[in-house]
Protein backbone atom coordinates (compact mmCIF):
# COMPACT_ATOMS: atom_id res chain seq x y z
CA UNK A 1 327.54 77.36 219.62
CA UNK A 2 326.73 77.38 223.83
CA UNK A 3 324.57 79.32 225.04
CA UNK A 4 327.20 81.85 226.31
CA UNK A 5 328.37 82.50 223.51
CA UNK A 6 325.21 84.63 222.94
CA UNK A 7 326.03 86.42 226.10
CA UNK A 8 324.94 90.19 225.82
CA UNK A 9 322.75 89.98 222.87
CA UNK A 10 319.61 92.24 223.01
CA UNK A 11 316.83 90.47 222.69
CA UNK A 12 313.00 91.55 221.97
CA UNK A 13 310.07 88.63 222.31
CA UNK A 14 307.89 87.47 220.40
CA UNK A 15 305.18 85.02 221.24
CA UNK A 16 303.37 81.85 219.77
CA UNK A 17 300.83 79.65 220.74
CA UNK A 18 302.57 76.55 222.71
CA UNK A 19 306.21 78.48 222.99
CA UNK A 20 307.49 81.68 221.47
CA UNK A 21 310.57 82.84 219.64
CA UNK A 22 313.16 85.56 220.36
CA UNK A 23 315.47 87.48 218.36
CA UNK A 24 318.74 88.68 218.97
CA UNK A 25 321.20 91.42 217.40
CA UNK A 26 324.65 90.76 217.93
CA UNK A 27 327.74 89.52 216.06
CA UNK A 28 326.52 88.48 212.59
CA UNK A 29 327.66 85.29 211.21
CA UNK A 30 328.00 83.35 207.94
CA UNK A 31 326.38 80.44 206.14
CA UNK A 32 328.55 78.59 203.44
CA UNK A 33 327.24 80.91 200.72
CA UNK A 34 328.38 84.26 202.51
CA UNK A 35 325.12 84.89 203.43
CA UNK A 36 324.34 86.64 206.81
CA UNK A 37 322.98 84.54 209.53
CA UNK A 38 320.71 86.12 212.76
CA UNK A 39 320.43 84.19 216.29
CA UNK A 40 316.82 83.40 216.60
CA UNK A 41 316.20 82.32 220.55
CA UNK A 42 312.95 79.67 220.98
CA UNK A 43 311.30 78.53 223.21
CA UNK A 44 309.90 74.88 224.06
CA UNK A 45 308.96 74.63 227.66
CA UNK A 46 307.22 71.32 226.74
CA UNK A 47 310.51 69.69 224.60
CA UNK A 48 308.45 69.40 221.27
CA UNK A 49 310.41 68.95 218.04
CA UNK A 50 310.91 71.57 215.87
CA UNK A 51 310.97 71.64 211.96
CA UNK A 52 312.57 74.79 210.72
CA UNK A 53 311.88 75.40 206.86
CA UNK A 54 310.30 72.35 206.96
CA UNK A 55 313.24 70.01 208.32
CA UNK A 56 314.20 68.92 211.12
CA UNK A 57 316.51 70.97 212.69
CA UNK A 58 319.27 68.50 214.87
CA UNK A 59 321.94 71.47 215.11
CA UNK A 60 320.06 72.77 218.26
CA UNK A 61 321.67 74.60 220.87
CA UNK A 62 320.04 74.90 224.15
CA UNK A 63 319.91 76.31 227.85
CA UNK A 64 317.46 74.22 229.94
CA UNK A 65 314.38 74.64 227.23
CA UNK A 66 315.61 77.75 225.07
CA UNK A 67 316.69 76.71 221.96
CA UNK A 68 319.06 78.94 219.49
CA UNK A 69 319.75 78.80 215.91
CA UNK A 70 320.89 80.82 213.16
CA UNK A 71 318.75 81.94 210.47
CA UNK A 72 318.68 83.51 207.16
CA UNK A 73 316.67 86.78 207.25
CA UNK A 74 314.34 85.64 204.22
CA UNK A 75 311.51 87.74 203.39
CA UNK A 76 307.88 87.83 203.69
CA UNK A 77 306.98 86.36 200.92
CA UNK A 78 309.63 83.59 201.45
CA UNK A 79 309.87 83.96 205.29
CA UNK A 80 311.47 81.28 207.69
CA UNK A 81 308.60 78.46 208.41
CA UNK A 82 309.31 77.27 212.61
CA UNK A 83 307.15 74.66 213.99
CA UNK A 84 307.30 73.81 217.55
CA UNK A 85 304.76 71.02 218.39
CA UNK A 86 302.06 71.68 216.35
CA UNK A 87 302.18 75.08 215.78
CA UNK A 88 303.79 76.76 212.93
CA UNK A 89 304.67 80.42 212.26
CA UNK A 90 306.64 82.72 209.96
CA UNK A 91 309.56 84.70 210.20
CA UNK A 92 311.83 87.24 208.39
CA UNK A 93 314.40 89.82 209.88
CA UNK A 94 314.00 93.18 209.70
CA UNK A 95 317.24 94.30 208.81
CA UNK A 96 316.58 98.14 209.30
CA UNK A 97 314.73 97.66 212.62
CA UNK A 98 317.41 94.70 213.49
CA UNK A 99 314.77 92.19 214.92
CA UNK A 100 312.50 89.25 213.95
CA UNK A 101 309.20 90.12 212.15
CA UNK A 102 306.62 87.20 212.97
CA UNK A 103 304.47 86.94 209.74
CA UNK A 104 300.54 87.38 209.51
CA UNK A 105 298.66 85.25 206.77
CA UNK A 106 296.08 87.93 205.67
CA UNK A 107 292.63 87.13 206.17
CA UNK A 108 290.71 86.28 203.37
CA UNK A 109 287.61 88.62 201.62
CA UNK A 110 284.12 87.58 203.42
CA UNK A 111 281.71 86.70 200.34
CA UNK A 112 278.68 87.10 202.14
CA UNK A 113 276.05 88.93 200.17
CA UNK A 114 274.58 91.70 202.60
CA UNK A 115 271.34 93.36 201.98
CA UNK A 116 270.05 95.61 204.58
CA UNK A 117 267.26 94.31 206.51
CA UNK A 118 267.33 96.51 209.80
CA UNK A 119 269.68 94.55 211.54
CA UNK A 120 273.67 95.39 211.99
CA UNK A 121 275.39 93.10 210.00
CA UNK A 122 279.29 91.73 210.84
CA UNK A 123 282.09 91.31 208.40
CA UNK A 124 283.72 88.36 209.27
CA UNK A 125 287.32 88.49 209.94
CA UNK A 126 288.58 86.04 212.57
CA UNK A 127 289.72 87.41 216.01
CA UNK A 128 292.92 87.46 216.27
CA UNK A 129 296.05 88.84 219.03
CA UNK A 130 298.03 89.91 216.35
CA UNK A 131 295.68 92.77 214.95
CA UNK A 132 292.69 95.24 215.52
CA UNK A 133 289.64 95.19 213.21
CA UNK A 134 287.44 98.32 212.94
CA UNK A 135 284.61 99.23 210.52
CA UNK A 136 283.27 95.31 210.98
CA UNK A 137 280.03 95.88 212.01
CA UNK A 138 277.21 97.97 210.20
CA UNK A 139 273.70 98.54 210.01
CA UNK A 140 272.49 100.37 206.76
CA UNK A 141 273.07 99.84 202.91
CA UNK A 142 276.54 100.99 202.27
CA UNK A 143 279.84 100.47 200.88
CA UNK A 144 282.29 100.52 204.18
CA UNK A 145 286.22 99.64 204.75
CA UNK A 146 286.91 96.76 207.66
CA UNK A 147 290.42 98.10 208.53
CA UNK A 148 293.07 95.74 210.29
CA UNK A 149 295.34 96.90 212.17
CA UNK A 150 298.79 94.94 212.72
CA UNK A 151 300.66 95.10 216.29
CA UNK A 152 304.15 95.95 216.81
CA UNK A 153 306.88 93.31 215.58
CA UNK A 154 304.35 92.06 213.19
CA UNK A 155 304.59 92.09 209.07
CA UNK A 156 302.00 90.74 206.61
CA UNK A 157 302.34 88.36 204.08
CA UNK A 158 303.30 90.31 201.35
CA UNK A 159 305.89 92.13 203.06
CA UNK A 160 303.66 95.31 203.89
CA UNK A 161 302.96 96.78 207.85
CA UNK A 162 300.07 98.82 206.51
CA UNK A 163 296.67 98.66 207.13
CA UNK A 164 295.05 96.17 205.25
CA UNK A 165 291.33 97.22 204.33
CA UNK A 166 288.74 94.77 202.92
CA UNK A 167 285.57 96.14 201.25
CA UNK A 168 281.87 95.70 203.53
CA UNK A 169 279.04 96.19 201.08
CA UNK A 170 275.55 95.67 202.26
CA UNK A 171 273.20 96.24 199.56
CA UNK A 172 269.73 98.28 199.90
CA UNK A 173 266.96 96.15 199.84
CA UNK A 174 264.53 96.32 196.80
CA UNK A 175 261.20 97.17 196.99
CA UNK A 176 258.74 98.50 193.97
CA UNK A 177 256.78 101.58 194.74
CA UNK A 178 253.46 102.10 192.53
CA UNK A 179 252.31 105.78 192.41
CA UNK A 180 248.26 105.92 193.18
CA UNK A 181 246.08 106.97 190.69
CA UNK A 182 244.66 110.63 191.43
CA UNK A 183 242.53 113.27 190.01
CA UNK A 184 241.35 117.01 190.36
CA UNK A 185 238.66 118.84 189.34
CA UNK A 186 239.87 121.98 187.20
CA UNK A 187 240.90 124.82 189.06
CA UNK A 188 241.05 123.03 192.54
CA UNK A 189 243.77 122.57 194.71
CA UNK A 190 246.60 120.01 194.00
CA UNK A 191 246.37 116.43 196.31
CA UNK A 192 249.19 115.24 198.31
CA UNK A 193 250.20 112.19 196.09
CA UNK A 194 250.11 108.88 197.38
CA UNK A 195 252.00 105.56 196.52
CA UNK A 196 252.28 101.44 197.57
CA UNK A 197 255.23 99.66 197.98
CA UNK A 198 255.00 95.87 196.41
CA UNK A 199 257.08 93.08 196.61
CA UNK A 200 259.19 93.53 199.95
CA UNK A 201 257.73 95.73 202.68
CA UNK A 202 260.11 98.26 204.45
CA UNK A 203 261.72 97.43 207.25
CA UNK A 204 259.57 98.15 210.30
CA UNK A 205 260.22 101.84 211.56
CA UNK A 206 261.38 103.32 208.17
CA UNK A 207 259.77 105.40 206.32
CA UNK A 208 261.01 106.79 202.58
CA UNK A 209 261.89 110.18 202.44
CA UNK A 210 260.49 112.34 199.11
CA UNK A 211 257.37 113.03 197.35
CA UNK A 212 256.11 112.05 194.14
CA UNK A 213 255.55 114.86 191.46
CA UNK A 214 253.54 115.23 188.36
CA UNK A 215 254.12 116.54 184.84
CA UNK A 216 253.21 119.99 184.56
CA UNK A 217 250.23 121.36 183.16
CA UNK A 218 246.60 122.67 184.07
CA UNK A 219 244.39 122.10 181.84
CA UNK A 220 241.80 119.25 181.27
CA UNK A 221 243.51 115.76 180.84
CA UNK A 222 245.75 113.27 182.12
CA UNK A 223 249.48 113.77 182.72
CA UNK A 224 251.80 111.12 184.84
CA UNK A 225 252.46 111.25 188.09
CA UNK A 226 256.76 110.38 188.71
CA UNK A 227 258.92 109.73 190.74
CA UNK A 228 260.44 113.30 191.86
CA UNK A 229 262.29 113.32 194.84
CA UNK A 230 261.31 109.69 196.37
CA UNK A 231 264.92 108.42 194.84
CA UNK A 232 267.32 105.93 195.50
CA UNK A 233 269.51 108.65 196.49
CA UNK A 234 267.23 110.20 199.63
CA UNK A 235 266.32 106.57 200.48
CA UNK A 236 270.17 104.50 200.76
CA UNK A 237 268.75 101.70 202.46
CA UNK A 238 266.49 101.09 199.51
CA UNK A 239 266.35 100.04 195.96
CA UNK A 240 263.31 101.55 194.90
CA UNK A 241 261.92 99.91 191.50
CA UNK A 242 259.01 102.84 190.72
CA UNK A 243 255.88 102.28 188.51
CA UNK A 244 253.96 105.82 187.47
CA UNK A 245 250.19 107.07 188.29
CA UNK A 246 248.15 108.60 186.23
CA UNK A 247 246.88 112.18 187.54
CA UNK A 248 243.75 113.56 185.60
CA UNK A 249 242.32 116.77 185.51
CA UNK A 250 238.65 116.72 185.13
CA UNK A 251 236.16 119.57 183.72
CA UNK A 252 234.75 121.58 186.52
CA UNK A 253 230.92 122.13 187.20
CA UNK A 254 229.99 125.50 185.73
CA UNK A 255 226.63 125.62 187.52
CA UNK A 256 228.34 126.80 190.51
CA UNK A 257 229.52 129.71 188.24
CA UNK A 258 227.96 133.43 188.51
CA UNK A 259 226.75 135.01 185.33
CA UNK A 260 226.09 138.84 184.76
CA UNK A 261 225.03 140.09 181.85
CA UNK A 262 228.79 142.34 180.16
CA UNK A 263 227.61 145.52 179.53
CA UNK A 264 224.23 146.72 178.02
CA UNK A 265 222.73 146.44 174.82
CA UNK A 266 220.75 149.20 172.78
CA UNK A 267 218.34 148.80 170.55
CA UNK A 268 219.82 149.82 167.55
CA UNK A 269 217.38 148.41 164.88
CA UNK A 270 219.92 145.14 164.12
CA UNK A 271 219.61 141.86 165.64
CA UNK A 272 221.86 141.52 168.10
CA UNK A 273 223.31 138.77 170.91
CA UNK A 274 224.31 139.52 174.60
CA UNK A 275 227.91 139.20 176.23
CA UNK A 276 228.03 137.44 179.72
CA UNK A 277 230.74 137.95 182.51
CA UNK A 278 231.25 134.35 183.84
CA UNK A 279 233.01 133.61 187.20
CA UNK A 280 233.82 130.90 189.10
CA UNK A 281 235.74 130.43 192.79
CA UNK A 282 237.14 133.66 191.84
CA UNK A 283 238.25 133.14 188.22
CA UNK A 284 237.44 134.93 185.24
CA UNK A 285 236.23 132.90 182.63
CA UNK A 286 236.35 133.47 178.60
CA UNK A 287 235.08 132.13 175.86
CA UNK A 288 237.29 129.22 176.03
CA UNK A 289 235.66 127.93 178.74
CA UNK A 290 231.84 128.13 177.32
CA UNK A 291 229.16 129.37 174.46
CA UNK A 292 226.45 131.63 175.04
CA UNK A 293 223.04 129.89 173.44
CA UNK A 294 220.97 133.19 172.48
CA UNK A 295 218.36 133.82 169.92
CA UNK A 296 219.73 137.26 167.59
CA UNK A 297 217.13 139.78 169.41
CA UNK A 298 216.25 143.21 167.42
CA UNK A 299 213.65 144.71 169.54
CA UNK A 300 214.37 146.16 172.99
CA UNK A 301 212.90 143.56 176.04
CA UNK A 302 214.07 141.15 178.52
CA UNK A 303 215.16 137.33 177.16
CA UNK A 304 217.02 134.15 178.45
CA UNK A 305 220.21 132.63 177.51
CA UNK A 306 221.85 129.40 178.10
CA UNK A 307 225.82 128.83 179.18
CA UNK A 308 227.08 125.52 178.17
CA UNK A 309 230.56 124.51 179.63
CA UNK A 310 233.61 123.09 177.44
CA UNK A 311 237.27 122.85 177.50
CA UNK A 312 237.93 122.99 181.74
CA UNK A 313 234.29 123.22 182.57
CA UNK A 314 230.98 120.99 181.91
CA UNK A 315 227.04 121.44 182.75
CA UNK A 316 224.78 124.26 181.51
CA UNK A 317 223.59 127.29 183.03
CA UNK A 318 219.97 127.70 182.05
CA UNK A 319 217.49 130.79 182.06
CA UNK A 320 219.96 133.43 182.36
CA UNK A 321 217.90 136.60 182.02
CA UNK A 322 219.54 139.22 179.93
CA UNK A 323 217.95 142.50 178.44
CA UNK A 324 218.28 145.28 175.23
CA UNK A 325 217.59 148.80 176.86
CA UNK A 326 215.25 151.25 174.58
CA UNK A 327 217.04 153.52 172.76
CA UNK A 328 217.23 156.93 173.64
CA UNK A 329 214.34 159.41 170.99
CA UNK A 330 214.18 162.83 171.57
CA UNK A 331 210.75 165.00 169.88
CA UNK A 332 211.45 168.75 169.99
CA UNK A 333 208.97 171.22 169.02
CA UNK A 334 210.02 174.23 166.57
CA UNK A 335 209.90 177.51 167.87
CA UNK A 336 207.84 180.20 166.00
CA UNK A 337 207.62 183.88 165.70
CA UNK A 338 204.58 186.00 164.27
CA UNK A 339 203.14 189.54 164.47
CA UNK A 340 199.88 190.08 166.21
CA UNK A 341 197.32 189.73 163.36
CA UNK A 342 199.49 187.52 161.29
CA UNK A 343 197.89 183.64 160.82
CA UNK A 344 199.26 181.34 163.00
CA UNK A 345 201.93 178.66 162.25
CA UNK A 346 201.40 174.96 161.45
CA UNK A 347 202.92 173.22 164.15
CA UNK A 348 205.96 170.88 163.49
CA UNK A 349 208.96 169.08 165.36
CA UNK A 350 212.39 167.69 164.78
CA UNK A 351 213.04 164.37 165.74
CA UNK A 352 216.18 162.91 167.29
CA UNK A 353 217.99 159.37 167.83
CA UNK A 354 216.09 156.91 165.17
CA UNK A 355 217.79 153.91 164.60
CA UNK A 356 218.62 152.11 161.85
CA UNK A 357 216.08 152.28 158.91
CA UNK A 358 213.37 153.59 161.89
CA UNK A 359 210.78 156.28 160.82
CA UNK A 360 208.66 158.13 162.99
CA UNK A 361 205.67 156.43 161.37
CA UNK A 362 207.07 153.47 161.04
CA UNK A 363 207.60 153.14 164.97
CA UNK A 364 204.02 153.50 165.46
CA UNK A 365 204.64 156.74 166.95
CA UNK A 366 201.61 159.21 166.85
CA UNK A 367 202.90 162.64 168.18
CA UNK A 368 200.74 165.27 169.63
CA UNK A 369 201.29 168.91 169.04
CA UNK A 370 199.73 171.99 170.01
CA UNK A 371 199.30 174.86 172.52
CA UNK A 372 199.34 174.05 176.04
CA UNK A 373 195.90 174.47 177.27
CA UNK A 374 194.10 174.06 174.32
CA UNK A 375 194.83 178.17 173.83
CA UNK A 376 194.52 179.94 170.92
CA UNK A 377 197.10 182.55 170.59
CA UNK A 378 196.12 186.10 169.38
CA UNK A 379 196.98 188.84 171.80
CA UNK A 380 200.90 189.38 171.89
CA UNK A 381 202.66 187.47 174.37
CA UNK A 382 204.15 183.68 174.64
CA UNK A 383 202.77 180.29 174.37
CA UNK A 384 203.90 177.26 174.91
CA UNK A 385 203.88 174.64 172.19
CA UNK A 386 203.83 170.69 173.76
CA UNK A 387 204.40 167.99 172.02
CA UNK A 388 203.92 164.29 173.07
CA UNK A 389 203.37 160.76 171.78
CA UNK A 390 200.08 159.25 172.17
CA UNK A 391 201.30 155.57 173.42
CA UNK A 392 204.45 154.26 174.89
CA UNK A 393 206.88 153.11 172.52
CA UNK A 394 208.37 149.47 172.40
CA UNK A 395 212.04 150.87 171.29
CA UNK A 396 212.27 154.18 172.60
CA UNK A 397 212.45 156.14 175.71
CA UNK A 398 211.09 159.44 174.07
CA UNK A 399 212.16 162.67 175.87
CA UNK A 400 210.30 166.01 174.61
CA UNK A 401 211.58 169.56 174.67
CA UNK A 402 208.49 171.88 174.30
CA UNK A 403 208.36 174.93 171.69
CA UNK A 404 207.83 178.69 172.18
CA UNK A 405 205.52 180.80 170.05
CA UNK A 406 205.77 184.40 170.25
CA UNK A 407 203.07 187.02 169.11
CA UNK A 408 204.93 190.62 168.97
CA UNK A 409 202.73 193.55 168.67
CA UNK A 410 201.91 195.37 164.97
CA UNK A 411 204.31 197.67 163.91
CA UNK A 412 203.72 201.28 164.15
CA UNK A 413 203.40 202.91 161.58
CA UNK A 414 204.33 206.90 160.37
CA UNK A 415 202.02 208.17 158.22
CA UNK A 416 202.50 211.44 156.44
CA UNK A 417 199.29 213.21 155.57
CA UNK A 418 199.57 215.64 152.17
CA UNK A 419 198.61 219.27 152.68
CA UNK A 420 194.81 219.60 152.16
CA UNK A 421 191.96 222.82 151.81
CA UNK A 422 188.16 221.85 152.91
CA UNK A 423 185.45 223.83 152.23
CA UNK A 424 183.37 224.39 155.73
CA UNK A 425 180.97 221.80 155.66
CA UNK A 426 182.74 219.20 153.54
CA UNK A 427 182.59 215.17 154.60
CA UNK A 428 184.49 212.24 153.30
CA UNK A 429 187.07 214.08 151.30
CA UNK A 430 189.42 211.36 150.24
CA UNK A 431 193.12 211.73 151.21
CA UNK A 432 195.96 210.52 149.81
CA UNK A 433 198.55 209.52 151.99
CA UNK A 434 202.31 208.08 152.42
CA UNK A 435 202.92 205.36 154.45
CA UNK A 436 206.63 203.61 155.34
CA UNK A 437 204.58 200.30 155.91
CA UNK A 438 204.42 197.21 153.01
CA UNK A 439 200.22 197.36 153.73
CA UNK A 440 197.31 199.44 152.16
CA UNK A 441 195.66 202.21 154.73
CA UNK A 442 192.45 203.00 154.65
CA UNK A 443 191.68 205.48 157.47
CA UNK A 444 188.70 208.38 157.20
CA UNK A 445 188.62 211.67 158.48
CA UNK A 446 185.93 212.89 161.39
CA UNK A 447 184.43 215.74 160.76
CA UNK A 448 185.70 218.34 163.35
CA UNK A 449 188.55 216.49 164.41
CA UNK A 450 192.17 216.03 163.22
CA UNK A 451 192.01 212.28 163.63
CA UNK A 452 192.95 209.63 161.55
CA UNK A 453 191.26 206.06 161.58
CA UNK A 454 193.42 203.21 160.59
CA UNK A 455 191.99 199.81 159.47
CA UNK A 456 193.78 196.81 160.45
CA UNK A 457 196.17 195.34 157.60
């Protein structure tokens, strides 16, 4: 075939190192087995020999130092093998597209092992005309895709145009993290927990994002201190290997506490122990927290207590003063009524608020009772009865409510004389009366008068 015989063939280039190869759509002609055959244009500026499918090819047809042949179309995975000089590439026709497709050997997987370190990191693929490479180059622990991109008029290996994507792992670094030990005292504020990182340091500039937690509770004892939000997951660029802390709670110092005395206490002839409102830093403490160390006290008076801490709390509280208040005794003179003449009352009083098996002689009590004054009642009227104790009691407040005697005057009496004849000159006749009275009369009769004398009753 001369090279006008390919006259008016459209043609589309495609270059290799040391020459380059065109195609050509046109009339399409026949090898021995029927199969179709495509013009494929080189060309060898330098006059090299050429191997085509690994023979040399002496049916070459040429204008100055273009060279043409007919080829099979082959595929990709079986493409047509040209070597001009010492370069060799691949070929197979794209029917469809009618025109040469120059085959691309895939590059192969990088094996580094990554691990991040601070410092980008590069994916090797070699540089190449014949495609773009993006996604090569990163910094931080990942899994990325390199993407390569092929350029027009160019087919990979394995028959595809697509995007061929390798896999770019760099692997976070490992470092073990310790949580420090901490404690509290009970009832305080929680710490900001603390750790250090062993083995490999971090890279300089980072810092690990999260903060260590604790198990929950409050109460006196130890409880571990984890890993909570300081994960793998909030730090990528890390492969954090963690060790637990221990985090204790420790009793707090009751001594600082403030102690009042709950209430009051009576006497109330039993033996009896005092109730103490404890705080501390504004918390309420209960029996939990403490015993009371008290003698049993029956008589009224001022004493000390101890507080001893347990559970949260340790120390003691000494001397607490604490008290049982008197109880409350009320002496109240009886009130009394006579008629003047009548013999005067013996003085008593009712008693009020003993406790217990108490008497009023048994409390030592000696009680005073009479008229105020010192008087002696006779004419009618009032007087006031007081009564008092002689001494302070050691139990009792004593109150006193004073008594009222009242002297009313005699009754008057009616007394009907009976109808009577004296002889002029008669004394001392004896009468016989009537009276409406309980008493005898006795009375006499004056001579000359109409008078009658009454004795007292």
């Amino acid at each position: 075939m001369t090279a006008t015989s390919i006259r008016g063939y459209t043609t589309s280039n495609i270059f290799i190192t040391g020459g380059s190869v065109k195609g050509a759509i046109g009339c399409v002609p026949k090898d021995e087995n029927n199969n179709d055959l495509y013009l494929m244009e080189i060309d060898n500026p330098k006059g090299e020999d050429i191997i085509i499918n690994h023979k040399d090819y002496p049916d070459q047809h040429g204008d100055e130092n273009k060279i043409y042949v007919y080829l099979p179309a082959k595929t990709a995975e079986n493409p047509n093998v040209v070597k001009v000089g010492d370069v060799t590439v691949k070929y197979c026709y794209d029917v469809t597209n009618s025109k040469w497709i120059r085959i691309i050997e895939a590059p192969e997987n990088d094996e580094t092992l990554f691990t991040y370190n601070g410092v980008e990191k590069t994916y090797f693929i070699p540089e190449s005309d014949f495609y773009t490479i993006e996604g090569n180059k990163q910094t931080n622990a990942g899994t990325y895709a390199v993407t390569l991109s092929l350029g027009d008029g160019l087919g990979w290996s394995d028959g595809s145009t697509e995007d061929k994507q390798y896999t770019f792992e760099i692997k976070p670094k490992a470092i073990c993290v310790k949580a420090d030990d901490a404690s509290k005292k009970y009832g305080e504020e929680e710490p900001v927990f603390s750790y250090t990182i062993s083995g490999n340091s971090l890279v300089d500039g980072d810092i690990l994002t999260g903060e260590l937690v604790r198990d929950k509770g409050e109460v006196v004892g130890t409880y571990d201190i984890t890993q909570g939000t300081l994960t793998n997951q909030n730090n990528p660029n890390y492969d954090i290997t963690f060790e637990k802390g221990v985090f204790e709670i420790i009793p707090a110092d009751i001594c600082q506490a403030t102690v009042v005395q709950s209430g009051k206490l009576t006497y109330n002839g039993e033996a009896q122990t005092p109730l103490f409102d404890v705080t501390l830093g504004g918390a309420i403490l209960t029996d939990e927290d403490y015993d009371v160390i008290a003698a049993e006290q029956i008589n009224a008076g001022e004493y000390t207590a101890k507080i001893v801490g347990k559970g949260n709390y340790t120390g003691t509280i000494s001397d607490i003063v604490w008290s049982m208040e008197k109880a409350e005794l009320s002496i109240n003179a009886d009130n009394y009524s006579v008629k003047q003449g009548e013999v005067l009352p013996t003085l008593e009083y009712t008693v009020v608020g003993l406790q217990g098996n108490d008497t009023i002689e048994n409390i030592g009590a000696n009680v005073l009772i009479g008229y105020e004054n010192g008087a002696t009642p006779k004419e009618a009227g009032t007087y006031n009865i007081v009564v008092r104790v002689a001494e302070e009691l050691a139990n009792y407040d004593v109150s006193f409510t004073n008594g009222v005697l009242t002297i009313t005057e005699k009754d008057t009496l009616t007394i009907t004389v009976s109808d009577m004849t004296l002889t002029y000159g008669e004394i001392g006749t004896k009468l016989t009366v009537i009276t409406d009275g309980d008493g005898v009369v006795t009375y006499s009769v004056q001579e000359g008068q109409d008078v009658i004398e009454v004795a007292e009753d």
